[in-house]
C-alpha atoms as a PDB file:
ATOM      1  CA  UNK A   1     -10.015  10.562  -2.424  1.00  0.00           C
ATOM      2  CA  UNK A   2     -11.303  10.481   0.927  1.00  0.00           C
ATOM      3  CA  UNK A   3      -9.770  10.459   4.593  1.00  0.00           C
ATOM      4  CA  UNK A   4      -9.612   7.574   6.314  1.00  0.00           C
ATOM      5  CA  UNK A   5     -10.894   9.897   9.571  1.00  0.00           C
ATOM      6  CA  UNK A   6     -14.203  11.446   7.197  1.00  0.00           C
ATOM      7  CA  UNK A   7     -17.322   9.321   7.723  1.00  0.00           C
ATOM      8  CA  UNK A   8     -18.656   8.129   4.248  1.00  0.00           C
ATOM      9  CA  UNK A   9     -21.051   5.588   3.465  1.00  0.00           C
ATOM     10  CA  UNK A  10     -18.766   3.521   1.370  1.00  0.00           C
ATOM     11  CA  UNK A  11     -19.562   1.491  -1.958  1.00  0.00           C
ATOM     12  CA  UNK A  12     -19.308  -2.302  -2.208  1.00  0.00           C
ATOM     13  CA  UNK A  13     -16.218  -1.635  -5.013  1.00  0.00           C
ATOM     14  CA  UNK A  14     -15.195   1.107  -6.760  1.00  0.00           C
ATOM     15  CA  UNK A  15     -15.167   4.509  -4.912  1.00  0.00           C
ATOM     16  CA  UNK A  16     -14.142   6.192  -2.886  1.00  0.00           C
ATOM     17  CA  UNK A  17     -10.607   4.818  -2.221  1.00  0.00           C
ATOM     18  CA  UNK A  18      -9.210   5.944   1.258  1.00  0.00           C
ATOM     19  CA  UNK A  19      -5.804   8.000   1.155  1.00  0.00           C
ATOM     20  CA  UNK A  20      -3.762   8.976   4.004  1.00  0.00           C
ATOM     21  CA  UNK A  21      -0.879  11.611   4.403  1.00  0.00           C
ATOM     22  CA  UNK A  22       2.148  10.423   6.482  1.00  0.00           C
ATOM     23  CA  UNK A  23       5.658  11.894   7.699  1.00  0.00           C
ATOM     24  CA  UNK A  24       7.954   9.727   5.485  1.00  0.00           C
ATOM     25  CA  UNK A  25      10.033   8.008   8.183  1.00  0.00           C
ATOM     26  CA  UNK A  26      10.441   3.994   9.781  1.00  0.00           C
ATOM     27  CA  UNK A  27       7.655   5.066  12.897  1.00  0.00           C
ATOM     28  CA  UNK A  28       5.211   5.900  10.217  1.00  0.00           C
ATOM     29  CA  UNK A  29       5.127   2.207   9.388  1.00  0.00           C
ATOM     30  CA  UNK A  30       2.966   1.436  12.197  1.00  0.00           C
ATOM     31  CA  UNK A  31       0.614   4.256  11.923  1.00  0.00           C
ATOM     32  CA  UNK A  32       0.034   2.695   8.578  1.00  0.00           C
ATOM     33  CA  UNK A  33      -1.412  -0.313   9.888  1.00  0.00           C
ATOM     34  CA  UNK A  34      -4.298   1.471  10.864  1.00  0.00           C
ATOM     35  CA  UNK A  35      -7.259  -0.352   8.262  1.00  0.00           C
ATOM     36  CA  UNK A  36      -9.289  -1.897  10.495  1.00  0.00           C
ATOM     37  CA  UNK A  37     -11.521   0.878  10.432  1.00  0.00           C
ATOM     38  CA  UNK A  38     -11.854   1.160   6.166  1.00  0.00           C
ATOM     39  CA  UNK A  39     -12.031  -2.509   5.824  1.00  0.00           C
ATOM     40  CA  UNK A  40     -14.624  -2.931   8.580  1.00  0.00           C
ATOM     41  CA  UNK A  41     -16.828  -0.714   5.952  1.00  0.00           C
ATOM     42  CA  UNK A  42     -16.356  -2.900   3.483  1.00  0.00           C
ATOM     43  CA  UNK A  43     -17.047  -6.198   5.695  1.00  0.00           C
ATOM     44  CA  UNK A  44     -13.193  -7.493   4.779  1.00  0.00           C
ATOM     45  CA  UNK A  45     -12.240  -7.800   8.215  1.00  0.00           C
ATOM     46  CA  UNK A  46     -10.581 -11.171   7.690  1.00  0.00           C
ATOM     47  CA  UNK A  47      -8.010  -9.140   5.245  1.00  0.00           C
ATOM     48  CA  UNK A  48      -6.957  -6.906   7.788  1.00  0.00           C
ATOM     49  CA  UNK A  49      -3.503  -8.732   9.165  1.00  0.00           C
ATOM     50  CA  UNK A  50      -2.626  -9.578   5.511  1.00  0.00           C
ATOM     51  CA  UNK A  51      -3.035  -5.680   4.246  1.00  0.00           C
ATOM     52  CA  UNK A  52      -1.073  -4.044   7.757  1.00  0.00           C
ATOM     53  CA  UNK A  53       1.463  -6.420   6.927  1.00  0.00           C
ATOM     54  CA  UNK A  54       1.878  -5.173   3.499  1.00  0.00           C
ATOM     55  CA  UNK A  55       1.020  -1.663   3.806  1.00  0.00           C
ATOM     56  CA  UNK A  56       3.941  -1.067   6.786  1.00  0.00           C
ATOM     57  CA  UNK A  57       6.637  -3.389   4.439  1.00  0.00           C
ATOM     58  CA  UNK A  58       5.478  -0.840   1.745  1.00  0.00           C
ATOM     59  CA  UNK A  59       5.947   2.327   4.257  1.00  0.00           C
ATOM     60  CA  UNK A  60       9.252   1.176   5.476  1.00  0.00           C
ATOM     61  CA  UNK A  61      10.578   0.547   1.876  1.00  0.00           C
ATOM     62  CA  UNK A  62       9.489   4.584   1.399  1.00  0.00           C
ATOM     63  CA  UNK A  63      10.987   5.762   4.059  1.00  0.00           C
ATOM     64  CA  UNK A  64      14.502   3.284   3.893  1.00  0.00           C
ATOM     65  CA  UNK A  65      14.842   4.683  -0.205  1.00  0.00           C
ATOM     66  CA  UNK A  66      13.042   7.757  -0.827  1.00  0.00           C
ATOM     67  CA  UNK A  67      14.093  11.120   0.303  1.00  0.00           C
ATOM     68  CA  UNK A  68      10.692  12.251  -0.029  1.00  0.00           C
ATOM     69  CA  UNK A  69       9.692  14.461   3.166  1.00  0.00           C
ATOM     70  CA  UNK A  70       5.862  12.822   3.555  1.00  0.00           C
ATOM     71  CA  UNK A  71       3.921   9.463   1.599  1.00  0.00           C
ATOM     72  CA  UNK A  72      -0.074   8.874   1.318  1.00  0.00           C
ATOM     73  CA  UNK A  73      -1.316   5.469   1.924  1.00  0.00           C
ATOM     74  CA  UNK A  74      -4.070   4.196  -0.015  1.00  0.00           C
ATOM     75  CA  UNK A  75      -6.746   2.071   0.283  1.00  0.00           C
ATOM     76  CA  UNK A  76      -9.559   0.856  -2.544  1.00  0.00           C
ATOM     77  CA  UNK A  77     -11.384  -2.010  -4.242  1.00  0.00           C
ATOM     78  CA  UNK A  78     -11.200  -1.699  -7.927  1.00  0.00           C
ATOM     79  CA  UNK A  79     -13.324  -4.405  -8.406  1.00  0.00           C
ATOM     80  CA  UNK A  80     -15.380  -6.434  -5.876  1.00  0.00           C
ATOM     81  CA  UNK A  81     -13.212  -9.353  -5.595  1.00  0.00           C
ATOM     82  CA  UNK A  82      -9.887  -7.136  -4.754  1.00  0.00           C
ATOM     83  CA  UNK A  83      -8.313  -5.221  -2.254  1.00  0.00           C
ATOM     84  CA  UNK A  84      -5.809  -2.769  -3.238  1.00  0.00           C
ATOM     85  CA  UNK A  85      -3.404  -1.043  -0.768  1.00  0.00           C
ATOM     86  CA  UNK A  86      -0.470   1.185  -1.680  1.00  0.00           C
ATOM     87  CA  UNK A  87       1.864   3.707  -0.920  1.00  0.00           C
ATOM     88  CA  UNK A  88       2.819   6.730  -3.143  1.00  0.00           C
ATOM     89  CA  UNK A  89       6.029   8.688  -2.726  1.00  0.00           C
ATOM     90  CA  UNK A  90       7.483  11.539  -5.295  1.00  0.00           C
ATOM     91  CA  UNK A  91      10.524   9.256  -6.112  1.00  0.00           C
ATOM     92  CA  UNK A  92       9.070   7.728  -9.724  1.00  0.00           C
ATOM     93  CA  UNK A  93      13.286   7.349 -10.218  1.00  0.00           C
ATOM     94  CA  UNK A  94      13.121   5.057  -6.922  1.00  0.00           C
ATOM     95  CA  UNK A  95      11.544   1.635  -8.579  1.00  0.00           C
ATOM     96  CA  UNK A  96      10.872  -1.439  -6.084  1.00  0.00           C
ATOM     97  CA  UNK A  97      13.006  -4.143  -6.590  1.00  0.00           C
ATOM     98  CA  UNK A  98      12.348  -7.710  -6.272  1.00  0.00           C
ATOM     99  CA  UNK A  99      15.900  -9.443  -4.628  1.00  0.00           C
ATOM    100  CA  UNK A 100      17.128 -12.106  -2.883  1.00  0.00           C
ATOM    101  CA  UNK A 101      18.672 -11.048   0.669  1.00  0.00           C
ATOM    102  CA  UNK A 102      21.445 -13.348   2.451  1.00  0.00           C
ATOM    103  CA  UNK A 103      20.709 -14.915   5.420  1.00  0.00           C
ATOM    104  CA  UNK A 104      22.793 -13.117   7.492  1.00  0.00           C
ATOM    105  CA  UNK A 105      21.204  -9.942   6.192  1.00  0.00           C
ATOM    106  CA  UNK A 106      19.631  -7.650   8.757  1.00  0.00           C
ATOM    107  CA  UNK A 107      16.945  -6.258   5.962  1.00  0.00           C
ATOM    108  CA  UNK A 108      15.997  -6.204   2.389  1.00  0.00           C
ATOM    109  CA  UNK A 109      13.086  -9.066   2.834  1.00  0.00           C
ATOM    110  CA  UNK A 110      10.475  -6.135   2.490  1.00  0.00           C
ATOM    111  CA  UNK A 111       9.125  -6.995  -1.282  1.00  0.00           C
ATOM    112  CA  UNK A 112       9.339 -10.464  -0.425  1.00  0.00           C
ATOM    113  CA  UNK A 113       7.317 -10.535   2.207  1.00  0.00           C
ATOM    114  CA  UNK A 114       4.751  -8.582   0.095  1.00  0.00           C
ATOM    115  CA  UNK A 115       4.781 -11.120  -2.722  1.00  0.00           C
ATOM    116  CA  UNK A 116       4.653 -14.009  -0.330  1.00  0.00           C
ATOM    117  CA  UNK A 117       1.731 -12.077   1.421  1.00  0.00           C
ATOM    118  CA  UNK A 118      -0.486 -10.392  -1.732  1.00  0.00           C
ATOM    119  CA  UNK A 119      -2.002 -11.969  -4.333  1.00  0.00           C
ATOM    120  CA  UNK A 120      -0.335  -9.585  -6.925  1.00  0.00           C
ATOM    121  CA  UNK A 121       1.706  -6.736  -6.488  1.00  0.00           C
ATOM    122  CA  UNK A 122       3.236  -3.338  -8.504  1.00  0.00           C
ATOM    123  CA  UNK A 123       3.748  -0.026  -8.985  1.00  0.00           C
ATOM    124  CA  UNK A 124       2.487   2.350 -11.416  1.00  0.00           C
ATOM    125  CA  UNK A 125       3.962   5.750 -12.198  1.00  0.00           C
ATOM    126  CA  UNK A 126       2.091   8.832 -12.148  1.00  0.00           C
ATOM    127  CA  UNK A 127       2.203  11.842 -14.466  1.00  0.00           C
ATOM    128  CA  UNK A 128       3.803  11.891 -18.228  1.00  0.00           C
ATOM    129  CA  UNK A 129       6.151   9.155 -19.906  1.00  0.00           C
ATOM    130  CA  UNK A 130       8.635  11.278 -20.342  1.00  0.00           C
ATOM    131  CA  UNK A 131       8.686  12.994 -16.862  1.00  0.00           C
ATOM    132  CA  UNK A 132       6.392  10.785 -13.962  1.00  0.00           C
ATOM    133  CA  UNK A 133       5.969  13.329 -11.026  1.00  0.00           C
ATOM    134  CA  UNK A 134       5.678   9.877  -8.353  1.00  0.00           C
ATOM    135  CA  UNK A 135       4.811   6.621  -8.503  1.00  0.00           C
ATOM    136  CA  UNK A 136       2.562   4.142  -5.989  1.00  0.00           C
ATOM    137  CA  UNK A 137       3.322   0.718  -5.215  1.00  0.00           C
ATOM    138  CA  UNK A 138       0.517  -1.339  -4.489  1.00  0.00           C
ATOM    139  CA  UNK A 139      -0.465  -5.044  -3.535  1.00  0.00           C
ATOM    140  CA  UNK A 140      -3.934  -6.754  -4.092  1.00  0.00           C
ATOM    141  CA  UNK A 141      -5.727  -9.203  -2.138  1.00  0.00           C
ATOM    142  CA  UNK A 142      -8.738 -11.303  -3.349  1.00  0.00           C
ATOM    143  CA  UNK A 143     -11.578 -11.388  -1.499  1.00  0.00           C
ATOM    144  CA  UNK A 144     -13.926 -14.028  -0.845  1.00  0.00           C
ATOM    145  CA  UNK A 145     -15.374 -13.839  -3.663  1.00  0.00           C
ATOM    146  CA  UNK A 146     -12.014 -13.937  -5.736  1.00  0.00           C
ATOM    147  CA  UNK A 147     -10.851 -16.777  -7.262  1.00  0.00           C
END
């Protein structure tokens, strides 16, 4: 994985994906938004507000139910019509959970803001069956070539 601050010539798809060490707390949500720069690279500019969005819903979900002391943020494009962003934490006990807030709630509209937002979403844990060391949630976004 590469640094979002290393210069590489990047691929069309495929590798490298981008990863990124944060402080696991709410301020790192912004710092997260940070993709211009990566998606610039890959000439997907126009996905930009769509993946900040996502990727500081994803940060602030870390950091409101993980204890974990930092998170990496990830950026990549498995295949040349998607855009995958996600966040990994050591909490593979800690699953994202799709619910239904009240309207007088003051949070909890995180994940549904990411499905509204992505064109698929997840989480895959890392490590063995039987014992995952973390897990990273992650959204995709087509790209203009997706269908």
């Amino acid at each position: 994985m590469t640094s979002l601050r290393t210069p590489v010539e990047a691929r069309s798809v495929g590798h490298p994906t981008y990863s990124q060490t944060f402080p696991c707390e709410p301020s790192t949500a912004e710092l997260g938004r940070e993709l211009r720069e990566v998606l610039g690279v890959w000439h997907l500019d126009g996905l930009a507000d769509r993946a900040a969005l996502i990727i500081a819903e994803l940060i602030a979900n870390a950091s409101r139910h993980t204890p974990c002391p930092e998170i990496r943020r990830t950026v990549g494009r498995p295949s040349a019509t998607r855009l995958r962003v996600g966040v990994v934490d050591r909490e593979p006990s800690r699953l994202p959970i799709l619910s239904q807030a009240a309207d007088d709630d003051e949070s909890g509209r995180g994940l549904l803001l990411v499905d509204a937002v992505a064109d698929r979403w997840g989480y895959d844990l890392h490590g063995s069956d039987r014992r995952p060391w973390d897990k990273e949630v992650w959204a995709e976004l087509r790209t203009e070539g997706g269908k």
